[in-house]
C-alpha atoms as a PDB file:
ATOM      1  CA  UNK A   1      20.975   9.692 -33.155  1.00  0.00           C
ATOM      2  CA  UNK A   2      17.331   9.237 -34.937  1.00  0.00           C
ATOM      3  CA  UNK A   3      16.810   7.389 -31.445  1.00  0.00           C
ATOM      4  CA  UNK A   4      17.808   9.814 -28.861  1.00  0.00           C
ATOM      5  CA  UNK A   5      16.387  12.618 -31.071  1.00  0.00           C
ATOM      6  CA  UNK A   6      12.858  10.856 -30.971  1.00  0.00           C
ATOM      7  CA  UNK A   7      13.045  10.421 -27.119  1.00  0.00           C
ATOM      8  CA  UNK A   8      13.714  14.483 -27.186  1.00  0.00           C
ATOM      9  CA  UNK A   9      10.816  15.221 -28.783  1.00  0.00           C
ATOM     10  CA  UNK A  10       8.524  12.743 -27.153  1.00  0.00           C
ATOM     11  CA  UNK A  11       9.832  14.064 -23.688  1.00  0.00           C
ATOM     12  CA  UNK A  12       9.004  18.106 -24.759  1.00  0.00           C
ATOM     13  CA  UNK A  13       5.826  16.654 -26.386  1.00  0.00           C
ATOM     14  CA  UNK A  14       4.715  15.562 -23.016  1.00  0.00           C
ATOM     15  CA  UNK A  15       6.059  18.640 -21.068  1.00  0.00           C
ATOM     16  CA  UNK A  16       4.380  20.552 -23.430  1.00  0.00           C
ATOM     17  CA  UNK A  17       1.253  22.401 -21.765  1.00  0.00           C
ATOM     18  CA  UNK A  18      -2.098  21.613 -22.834  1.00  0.00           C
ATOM     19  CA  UNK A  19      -4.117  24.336 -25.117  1.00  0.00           C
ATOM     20  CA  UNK A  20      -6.301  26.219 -22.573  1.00  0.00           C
ATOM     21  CA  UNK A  21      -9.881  25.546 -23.123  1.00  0.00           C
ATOM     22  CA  UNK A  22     -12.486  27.937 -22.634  1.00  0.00           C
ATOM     23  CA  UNK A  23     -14.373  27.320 -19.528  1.00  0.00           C
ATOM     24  CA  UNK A  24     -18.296  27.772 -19.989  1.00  0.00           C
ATOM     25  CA  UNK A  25     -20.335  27.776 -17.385  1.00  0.00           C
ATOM     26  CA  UNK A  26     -24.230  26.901 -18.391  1.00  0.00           C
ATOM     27  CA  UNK A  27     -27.368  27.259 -16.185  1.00  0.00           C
ATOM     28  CA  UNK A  28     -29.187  24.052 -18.013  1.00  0.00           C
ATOM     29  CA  UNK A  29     -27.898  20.781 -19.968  1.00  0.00           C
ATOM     30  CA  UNK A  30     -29.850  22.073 -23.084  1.00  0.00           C
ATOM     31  CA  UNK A  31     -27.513  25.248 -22.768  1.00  0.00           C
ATOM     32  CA  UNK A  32     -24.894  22.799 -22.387  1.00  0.00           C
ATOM     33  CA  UNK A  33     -25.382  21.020 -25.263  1.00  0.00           C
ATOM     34  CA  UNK A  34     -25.429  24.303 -26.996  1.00  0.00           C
ATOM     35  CA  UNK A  35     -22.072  24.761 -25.713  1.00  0.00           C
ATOM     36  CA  UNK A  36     -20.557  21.137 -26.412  1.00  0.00           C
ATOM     37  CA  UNK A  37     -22.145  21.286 -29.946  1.00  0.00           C
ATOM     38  CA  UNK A  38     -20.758  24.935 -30.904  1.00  0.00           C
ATOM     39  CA  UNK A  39     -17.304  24.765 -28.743  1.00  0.00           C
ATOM     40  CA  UNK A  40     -16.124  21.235 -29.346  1.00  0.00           C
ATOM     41  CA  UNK A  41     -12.693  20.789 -28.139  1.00  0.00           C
ATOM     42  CA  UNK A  42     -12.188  23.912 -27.535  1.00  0.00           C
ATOM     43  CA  UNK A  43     -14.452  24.434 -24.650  1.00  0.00           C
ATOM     44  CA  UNK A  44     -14.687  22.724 -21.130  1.00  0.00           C
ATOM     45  CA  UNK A  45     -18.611  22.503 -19.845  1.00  0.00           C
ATOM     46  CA  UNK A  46     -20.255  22.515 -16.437  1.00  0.00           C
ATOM     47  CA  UNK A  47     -23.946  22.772 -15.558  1.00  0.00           C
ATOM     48  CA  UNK A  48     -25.627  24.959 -12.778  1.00  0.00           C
ATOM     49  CA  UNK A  49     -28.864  22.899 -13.007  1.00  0.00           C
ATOM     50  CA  UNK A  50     -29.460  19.070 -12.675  1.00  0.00           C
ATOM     51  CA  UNK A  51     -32.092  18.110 -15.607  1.00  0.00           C
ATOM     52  CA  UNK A  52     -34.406  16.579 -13.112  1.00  0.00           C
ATOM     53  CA  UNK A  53     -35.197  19.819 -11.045  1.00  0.00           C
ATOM     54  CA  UNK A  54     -37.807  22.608 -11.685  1.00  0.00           C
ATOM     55  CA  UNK A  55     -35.082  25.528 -12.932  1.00  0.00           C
ATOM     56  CA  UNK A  56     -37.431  28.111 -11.453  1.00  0.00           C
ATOM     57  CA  UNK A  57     -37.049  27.114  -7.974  1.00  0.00           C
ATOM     58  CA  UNK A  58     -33.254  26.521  -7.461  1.00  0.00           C
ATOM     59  CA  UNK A  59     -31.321  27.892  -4.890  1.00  0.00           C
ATOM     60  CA  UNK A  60     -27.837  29.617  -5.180  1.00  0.00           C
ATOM     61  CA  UNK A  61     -25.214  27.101  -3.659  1.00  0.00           C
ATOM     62  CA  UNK A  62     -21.372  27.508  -2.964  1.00  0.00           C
ATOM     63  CA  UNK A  63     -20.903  24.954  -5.470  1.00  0.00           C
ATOM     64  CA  UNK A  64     -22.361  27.111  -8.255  1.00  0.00           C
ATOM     65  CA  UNK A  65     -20.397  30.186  -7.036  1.00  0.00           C
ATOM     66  CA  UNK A  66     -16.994  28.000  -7.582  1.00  0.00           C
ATOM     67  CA  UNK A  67     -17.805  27.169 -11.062  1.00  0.00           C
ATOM     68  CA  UNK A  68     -18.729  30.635 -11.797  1.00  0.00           C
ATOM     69  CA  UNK A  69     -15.712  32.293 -10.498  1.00  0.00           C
ATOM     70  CA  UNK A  70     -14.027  30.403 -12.617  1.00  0.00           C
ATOM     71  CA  UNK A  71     -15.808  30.848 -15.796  1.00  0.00           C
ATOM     72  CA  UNK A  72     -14.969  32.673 -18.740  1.00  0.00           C
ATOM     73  CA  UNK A  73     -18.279  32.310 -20.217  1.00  0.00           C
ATOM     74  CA  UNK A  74     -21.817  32.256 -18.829  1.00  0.00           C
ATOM     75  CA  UNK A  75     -24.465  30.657 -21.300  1.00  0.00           C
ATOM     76  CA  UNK A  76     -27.425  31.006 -19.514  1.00  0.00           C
ATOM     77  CA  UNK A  77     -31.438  30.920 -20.780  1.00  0.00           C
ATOM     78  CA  UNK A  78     -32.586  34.361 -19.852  1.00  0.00           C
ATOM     79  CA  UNK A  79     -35.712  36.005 -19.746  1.00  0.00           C
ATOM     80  CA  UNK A  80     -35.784  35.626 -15.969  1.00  0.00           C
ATOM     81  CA  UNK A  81     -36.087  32.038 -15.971  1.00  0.00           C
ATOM     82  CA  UNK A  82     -33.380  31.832 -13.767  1.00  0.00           C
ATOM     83  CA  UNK A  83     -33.973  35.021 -11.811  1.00  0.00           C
ATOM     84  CA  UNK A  84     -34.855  33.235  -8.683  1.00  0.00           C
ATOM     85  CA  UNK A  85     -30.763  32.169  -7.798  1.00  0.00           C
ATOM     86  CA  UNK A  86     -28.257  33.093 -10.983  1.00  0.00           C
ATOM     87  CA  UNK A  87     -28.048  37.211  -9.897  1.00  0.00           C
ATOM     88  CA  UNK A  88     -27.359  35.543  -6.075  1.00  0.00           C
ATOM     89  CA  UNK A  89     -24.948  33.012  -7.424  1.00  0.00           C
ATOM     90  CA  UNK A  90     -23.414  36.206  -9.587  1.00  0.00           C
ATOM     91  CA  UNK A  91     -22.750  38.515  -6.772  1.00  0.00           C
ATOM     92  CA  UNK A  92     -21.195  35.716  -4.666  1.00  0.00           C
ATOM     93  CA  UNK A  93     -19.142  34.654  -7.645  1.00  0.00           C
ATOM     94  CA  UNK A  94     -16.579  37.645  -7.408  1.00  0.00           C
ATOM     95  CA  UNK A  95     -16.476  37.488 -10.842  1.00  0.00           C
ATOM     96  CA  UNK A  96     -17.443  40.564 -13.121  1.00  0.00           C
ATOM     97  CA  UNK A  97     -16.916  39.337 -16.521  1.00  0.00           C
ATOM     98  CA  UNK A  98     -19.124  36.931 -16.674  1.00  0.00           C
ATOM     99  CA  UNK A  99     -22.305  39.463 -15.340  1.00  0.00           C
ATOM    100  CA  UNK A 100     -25.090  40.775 -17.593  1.00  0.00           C
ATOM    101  CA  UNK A 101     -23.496  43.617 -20.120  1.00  0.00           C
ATOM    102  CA  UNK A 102     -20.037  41.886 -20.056  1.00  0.00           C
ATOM    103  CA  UNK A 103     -18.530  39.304 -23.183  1.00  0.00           C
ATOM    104  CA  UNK A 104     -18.698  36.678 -20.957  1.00  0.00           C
ATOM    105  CA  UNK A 105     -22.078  36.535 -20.483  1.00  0.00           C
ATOM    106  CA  UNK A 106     -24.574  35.102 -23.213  1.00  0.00           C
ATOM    107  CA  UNK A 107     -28.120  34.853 -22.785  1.00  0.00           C
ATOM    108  CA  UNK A 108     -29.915  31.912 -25.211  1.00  0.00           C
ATOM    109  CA  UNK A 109     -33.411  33.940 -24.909  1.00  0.00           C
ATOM    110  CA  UNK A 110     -32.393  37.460 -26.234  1.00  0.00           C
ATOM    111  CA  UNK A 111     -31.097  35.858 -29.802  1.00  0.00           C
ATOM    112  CA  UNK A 112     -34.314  34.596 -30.964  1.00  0.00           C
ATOM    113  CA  UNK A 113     -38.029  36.246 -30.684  1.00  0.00           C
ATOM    114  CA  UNK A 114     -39.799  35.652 -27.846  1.00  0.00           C
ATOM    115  CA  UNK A 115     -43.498  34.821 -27.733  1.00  0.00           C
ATOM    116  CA  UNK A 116     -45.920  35.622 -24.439  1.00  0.00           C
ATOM    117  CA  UNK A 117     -44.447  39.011 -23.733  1.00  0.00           C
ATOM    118  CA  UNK A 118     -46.562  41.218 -21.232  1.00  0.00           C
ATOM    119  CA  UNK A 119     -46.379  44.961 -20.609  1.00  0.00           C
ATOM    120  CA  UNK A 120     -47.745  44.686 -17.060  1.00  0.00           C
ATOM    121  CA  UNK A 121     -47.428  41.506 -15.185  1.00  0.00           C
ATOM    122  CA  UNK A 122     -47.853  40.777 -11.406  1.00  0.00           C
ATOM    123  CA  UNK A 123     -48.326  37.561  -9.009  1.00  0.00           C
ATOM    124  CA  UNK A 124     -52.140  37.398  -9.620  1.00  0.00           C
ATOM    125  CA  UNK A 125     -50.850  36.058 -13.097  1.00  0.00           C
ATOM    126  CA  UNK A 126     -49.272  33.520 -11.776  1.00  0.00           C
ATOM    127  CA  UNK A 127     -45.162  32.952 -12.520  1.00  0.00           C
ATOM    128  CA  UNK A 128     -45.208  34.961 -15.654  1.00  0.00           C
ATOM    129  CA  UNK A 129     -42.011  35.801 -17.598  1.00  0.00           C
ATOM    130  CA  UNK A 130     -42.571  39.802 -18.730  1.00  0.00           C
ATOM    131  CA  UNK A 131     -40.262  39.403 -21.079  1.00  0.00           C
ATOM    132  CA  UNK A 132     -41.375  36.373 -22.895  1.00  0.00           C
ATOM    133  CA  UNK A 133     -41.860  32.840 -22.644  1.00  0.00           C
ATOM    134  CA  UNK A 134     -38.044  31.786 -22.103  1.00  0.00           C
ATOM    135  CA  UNK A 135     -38.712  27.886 -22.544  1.00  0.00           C
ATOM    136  CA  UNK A 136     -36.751  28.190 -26.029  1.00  0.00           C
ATOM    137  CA  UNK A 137     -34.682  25.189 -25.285  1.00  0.00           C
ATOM    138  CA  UNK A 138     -37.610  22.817 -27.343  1.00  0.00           C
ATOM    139  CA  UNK A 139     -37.477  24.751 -30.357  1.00  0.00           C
ATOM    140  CA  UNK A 140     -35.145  22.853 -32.364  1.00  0.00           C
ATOM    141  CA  UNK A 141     -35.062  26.060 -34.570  1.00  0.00           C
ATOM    142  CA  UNK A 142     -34.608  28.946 -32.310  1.00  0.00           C
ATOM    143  CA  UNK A 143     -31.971  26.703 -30.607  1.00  0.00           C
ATOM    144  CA  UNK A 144     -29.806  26.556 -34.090  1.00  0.00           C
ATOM    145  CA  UNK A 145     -30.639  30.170 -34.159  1.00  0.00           C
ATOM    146  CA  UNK A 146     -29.011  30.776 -30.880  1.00  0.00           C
ATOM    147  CA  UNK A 147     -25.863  28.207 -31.409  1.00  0.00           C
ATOM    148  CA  UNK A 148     -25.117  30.595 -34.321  1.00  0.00           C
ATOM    149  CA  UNK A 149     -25.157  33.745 -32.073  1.00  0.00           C
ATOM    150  CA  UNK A 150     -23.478  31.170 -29.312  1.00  0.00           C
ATOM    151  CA  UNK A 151     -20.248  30.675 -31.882  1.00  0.00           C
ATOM    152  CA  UNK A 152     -19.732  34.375 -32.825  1.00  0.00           C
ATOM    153  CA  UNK A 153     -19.624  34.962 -29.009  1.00  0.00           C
ATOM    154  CA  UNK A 154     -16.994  31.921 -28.875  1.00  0.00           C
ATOM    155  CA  UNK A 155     -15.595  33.323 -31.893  1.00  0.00           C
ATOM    156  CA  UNK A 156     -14.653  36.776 -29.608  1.00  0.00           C
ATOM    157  CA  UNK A 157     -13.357  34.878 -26.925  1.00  0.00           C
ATOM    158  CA  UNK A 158     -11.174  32.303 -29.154  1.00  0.00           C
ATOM    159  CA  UNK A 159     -10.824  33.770 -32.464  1.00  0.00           C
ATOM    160  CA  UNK A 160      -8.354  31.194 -33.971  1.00  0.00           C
ATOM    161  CA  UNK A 161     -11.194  29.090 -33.934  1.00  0.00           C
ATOM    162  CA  UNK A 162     -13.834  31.449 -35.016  1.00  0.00           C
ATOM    163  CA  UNK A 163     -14.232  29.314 -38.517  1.00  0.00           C
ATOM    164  CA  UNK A 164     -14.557  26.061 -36.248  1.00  0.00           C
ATOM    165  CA  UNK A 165     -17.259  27.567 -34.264  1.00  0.00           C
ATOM    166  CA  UNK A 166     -18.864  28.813 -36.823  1.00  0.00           C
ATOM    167  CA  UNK A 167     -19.170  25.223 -38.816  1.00  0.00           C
ATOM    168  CA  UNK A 168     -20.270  23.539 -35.793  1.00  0.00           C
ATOM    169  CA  UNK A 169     -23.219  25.667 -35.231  1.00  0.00           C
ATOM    170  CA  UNK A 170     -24.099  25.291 -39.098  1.00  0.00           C
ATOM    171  CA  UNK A 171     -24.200  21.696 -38.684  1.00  0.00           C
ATOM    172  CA  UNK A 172     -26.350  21.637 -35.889  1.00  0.00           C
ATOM    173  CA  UNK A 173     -28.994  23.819 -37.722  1.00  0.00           C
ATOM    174  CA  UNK A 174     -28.445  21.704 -40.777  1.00  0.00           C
ATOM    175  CA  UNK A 175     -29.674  18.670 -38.781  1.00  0.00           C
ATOM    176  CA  UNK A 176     -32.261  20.499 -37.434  1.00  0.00           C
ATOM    177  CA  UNK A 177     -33.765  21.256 -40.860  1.00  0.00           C
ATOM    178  CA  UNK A 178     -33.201  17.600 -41.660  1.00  0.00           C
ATOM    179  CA  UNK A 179     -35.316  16.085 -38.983  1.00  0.00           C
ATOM    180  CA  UNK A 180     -38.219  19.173 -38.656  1.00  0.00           C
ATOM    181  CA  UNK A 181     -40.027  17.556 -41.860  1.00  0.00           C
ATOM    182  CA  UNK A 182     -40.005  13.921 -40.227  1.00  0.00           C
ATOM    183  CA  UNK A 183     -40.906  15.322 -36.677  1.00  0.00           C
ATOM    184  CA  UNK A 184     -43.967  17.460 -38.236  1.00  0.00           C
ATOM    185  CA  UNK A 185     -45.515  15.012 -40.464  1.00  0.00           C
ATOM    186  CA  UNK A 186     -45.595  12.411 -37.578  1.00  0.00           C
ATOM    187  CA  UNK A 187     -47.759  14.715 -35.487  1.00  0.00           C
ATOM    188  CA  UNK A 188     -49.675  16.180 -38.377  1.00  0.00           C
ATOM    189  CA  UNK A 189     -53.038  14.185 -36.714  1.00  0.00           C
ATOM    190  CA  UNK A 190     -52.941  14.553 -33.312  1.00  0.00           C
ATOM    191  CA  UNK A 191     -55.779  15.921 -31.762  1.00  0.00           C
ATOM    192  CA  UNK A 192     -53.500  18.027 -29.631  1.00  0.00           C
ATOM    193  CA  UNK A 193     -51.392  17.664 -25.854  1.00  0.00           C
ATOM    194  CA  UNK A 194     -52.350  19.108 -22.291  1.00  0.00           C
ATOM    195  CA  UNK A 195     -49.272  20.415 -20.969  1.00  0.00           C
ATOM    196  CA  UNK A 196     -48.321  20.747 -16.610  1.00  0.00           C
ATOM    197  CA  UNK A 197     -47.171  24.188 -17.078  1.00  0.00           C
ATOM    198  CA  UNK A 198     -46.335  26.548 -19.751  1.00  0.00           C
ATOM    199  CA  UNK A 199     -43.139  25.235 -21.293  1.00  0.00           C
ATOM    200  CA  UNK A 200     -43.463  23.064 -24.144  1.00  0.00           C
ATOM    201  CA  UNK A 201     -45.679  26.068 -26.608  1.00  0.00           C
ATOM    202  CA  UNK A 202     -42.187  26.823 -28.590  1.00  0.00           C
ATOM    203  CA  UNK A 203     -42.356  22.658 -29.731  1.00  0.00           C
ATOM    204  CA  UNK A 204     -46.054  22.396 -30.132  1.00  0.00           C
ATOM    205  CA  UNK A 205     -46.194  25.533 -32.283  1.00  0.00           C
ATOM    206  CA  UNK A 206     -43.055  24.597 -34.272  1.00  0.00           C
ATOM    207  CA  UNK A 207     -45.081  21.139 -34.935  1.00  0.00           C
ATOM    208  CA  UNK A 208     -48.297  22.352 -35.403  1.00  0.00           C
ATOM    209  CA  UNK A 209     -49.952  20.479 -32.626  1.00  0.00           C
ATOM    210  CA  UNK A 210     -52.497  22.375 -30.836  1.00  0.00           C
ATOM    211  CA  UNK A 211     -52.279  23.040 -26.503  1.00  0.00           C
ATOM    212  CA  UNK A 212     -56.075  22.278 -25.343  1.00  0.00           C
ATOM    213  CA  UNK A 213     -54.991  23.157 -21.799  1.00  0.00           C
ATOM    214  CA  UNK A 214     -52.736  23.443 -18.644  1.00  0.00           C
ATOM    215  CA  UNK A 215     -52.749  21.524 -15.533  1.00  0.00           C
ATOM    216  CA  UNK A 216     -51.578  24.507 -13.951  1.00  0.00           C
ATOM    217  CA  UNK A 217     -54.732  27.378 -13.490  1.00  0.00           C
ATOM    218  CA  UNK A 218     -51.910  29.989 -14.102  1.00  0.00           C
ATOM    219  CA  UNK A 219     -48.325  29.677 -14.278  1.00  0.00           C
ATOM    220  CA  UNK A 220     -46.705  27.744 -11.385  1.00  0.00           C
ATOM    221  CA  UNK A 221     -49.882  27.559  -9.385  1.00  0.00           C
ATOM    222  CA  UNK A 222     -51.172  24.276  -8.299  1.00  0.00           C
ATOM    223  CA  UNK A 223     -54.231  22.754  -9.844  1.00  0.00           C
ATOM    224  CA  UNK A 224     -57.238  23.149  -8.319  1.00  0.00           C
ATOM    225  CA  UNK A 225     -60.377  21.042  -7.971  1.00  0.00           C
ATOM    226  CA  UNK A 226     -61.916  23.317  -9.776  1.00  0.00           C
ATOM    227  CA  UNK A 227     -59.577  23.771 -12.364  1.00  0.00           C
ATOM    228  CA  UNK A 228     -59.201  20.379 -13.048  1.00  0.00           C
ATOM    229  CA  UNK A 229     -63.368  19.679 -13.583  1.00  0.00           C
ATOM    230  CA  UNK A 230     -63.479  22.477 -15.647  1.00  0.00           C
ATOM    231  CA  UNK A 231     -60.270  20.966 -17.758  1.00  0.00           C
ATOM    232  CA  UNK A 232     -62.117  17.704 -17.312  1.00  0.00           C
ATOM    233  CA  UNK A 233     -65.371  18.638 -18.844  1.00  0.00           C
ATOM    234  CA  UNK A 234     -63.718  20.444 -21.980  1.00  0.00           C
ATOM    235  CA  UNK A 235     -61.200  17.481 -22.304  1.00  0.00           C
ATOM    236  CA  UNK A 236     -64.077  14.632 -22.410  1.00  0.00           C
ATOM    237  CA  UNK A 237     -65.944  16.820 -25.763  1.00  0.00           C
ATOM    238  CA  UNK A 238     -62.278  16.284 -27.512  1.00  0.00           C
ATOM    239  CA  UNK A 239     -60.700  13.301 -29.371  1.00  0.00           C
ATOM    240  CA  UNK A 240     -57.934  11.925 -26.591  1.00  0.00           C
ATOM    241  CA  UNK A 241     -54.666  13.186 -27.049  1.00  0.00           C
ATOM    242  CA  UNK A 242     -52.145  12.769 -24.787  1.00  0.00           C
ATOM    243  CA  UNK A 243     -51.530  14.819 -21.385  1.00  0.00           C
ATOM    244  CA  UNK A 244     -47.692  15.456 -20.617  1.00  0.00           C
ATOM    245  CA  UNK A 245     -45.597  16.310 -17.958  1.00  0.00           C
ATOM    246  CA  UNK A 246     -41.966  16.134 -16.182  1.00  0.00           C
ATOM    247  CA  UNK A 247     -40.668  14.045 -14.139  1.00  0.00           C
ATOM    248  CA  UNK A 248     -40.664  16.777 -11.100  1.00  0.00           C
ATOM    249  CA  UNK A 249     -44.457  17.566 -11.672  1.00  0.00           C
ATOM    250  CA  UNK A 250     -46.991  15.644  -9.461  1.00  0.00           C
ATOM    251  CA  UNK A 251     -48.752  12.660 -10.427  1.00  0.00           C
ATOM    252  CA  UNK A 252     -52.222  12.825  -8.923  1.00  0.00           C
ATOM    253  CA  UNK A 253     -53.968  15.637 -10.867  1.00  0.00           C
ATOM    254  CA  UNK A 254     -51.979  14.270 -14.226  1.00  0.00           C
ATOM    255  CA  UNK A 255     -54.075  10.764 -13.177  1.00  0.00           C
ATOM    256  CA  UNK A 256     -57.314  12.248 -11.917  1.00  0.00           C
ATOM    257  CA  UNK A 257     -57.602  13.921 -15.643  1.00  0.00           C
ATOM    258  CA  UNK A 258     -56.617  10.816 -17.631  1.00  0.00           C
ATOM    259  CA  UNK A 259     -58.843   8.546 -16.109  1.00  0.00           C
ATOM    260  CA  UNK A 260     -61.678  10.899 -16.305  1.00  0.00           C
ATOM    261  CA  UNK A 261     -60.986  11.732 -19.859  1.00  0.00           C
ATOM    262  CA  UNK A 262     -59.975   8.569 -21.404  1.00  0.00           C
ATOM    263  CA  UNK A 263     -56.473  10.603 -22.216  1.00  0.00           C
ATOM    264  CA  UNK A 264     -52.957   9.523 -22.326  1.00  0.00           C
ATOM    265  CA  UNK A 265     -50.254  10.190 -20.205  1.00  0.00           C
ATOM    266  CA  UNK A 266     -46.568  10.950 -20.453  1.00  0.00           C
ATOM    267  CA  UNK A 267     -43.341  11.777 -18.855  1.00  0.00           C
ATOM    268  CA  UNK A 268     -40.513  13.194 -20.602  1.00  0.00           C
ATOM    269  CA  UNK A 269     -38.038  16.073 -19.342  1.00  0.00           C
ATOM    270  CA  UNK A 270     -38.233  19.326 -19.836  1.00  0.00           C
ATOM    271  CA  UNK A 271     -33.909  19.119 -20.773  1.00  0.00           C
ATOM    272  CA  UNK A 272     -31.495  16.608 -21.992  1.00  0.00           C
ATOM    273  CA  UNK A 273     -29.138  14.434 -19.392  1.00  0.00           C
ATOM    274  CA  UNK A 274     -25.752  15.393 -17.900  1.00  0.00           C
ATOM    275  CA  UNK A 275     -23.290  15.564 -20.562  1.00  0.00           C
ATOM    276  CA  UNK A 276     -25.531  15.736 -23.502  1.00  0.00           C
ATOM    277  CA  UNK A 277     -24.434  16.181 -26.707  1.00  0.00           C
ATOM    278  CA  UNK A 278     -26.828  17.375 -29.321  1.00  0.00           C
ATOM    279  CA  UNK A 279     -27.598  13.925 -30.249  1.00  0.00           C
ATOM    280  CA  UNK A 280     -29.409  13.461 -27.167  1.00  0.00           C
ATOM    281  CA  UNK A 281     -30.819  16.677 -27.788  1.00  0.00           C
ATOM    282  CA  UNK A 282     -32.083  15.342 -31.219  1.00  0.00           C
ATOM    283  CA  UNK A 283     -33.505  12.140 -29.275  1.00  0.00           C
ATOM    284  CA  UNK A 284     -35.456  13.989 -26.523  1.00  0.00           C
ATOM    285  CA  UNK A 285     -37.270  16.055 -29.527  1.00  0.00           C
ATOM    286  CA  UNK A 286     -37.858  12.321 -30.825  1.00  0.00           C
ATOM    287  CA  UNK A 287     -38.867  11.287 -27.609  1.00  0.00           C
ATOM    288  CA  UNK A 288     -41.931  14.052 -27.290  1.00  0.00           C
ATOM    289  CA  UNK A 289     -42.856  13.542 -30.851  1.00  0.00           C
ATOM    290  CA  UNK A 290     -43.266   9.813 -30.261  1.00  0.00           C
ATOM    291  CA  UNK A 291     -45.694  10.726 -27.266  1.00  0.00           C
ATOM    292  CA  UNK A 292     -47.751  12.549 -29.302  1.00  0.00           C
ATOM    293  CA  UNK A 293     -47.948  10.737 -32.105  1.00  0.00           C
ATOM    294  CA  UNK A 294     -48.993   7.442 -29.775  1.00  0.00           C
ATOM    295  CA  UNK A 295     -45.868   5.724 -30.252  1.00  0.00           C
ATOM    296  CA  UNK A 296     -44.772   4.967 -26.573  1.00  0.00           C
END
């Protein structure tokens, strides 16, 4: 009897459906990892954007309209970084929920305070975010900020496991404040980074390294000859820090500066891999305070 009792159960165990997880739907991996970190089991993740491409320039694709029509949550970074191709994707989704003003959509950017904020921008600036500099995905500290806001939001969606949520995100920030003392006291010497473009100020501020310049004359505009000889000339009356860029910017003008200036160079990404967790997270912060500290 035990026997054919135990087969029973075993066979409802396995007809049993499978809890529904909520399906979120984010525009970066570092949003992603947000989302794995907060949401454990409880969530199922897709990305819009591949790490290894300039988020600015996408272009809305069928294949990001089928994961957004089926989405119950949107996590995306906001502040118009993604305002060349996520409204496009949105309209073609067929899916209202999940649009600006509705629960299902949850933007990282407007749950922490946003520096570079302009009451009058146009294209002679360059590719200038009016609402703020939405690179907050460095910031170890606004991004524990926003994976608290991230499990309340969760917590709406799936409140039996509000608490769960809600423990997750503390941990994360927990670590965060573990590691920011180790991370800061590493850099505390460096005579400072040139960045490509204007996306790493939330880390260098948050580790007290100072930006002596830009590759980039303004925001998402080439360098110049002249740009770079003026950048050149300031660079060579500095100590030599290191110059850094991702993997998607050019090459040449990142050279033509180091070898004039005696500077180093490196290469790290602007987001975590595919299917991060927020241990990878932890080790790309490592990764750019290593580079400026000398260490690779």
């Amino acid at each position: 009897m035990i026997r054919i009792l135990l087969s029973l159960f075993l066979v409802l165990a396995a007809a049993a459906p499978a809890l529904a997880q909520t399906r979120v739907v984010a525009t970066t991996t570092s949003m992603a990892v947000l989302a794995r970190t907060v949401g454990g089991d409880a969530v199922s993740v897709t990305t819009l954007a591949p790490p290894d491409r300039d988020v600015h320039y996408l272009q809305a694709k069928p294949s990001m309209m089928r994961r957004l029509r089926r989405a119950d949550l949107l996590l995306a970074v906001g502040a118009e970084l993604e305002v060349g191709w996520l409204p496009a994707a949105l309209r073609n989704a067929a899916n209202p929920g999940i649009r600006p003003g509705h629960q299902g959509y949850f933007e990282a950017a407007a749950q922490v305070e946003l520096t570079g904020t302009y009451q009058r921008a146009d294209r002679a600036m360059g590719d200038v975010h009016p609402a703020g500099d939405p690179h907050v995905n460095l910031d170890p500290v606004r991004m524990a900020r926003v994976a608290e806001a991230l499990a309340a939001r969760l917590a709406k969606l799936e409140p039996a496991a509000a608490e769960a949520f809600r423990r997750r995100a503390e941990g994360f920030g927990k670590q965060v404040q573990k590691r920011l003392p180790g991370w800061q006291e590493r850099v505390a010497d460096s005579p400072g980074v040139v960045a490509f473009h204007k996306d790493i100020n939330y880390l260098m501020d948050r580790l007290g390294v100072p930006i002596r310049g830009y590759l980039e004359p303004k925001p998402g505009i080439a360098p110049s000859a002249s740009h770079l000889k003026r950048l050149i000339a300031d660079l060579k009356a500095r100590p030599a820090g290191v110059i850094i860029r991702h993997p998607y910017h050019p090459r040449d003008p990142v050279r033509k500066v180091a070898d004039a200036t005696g500077w180093r160079t490196a290469a790290l990404p602007l987001d975590p891999e595919l299917g991060a967790g927020a241990e990878a997270y932890f080790a790309l912060i490592d990764a750019y305070v290593a580079a400026i500290a000398g260490d690779r």
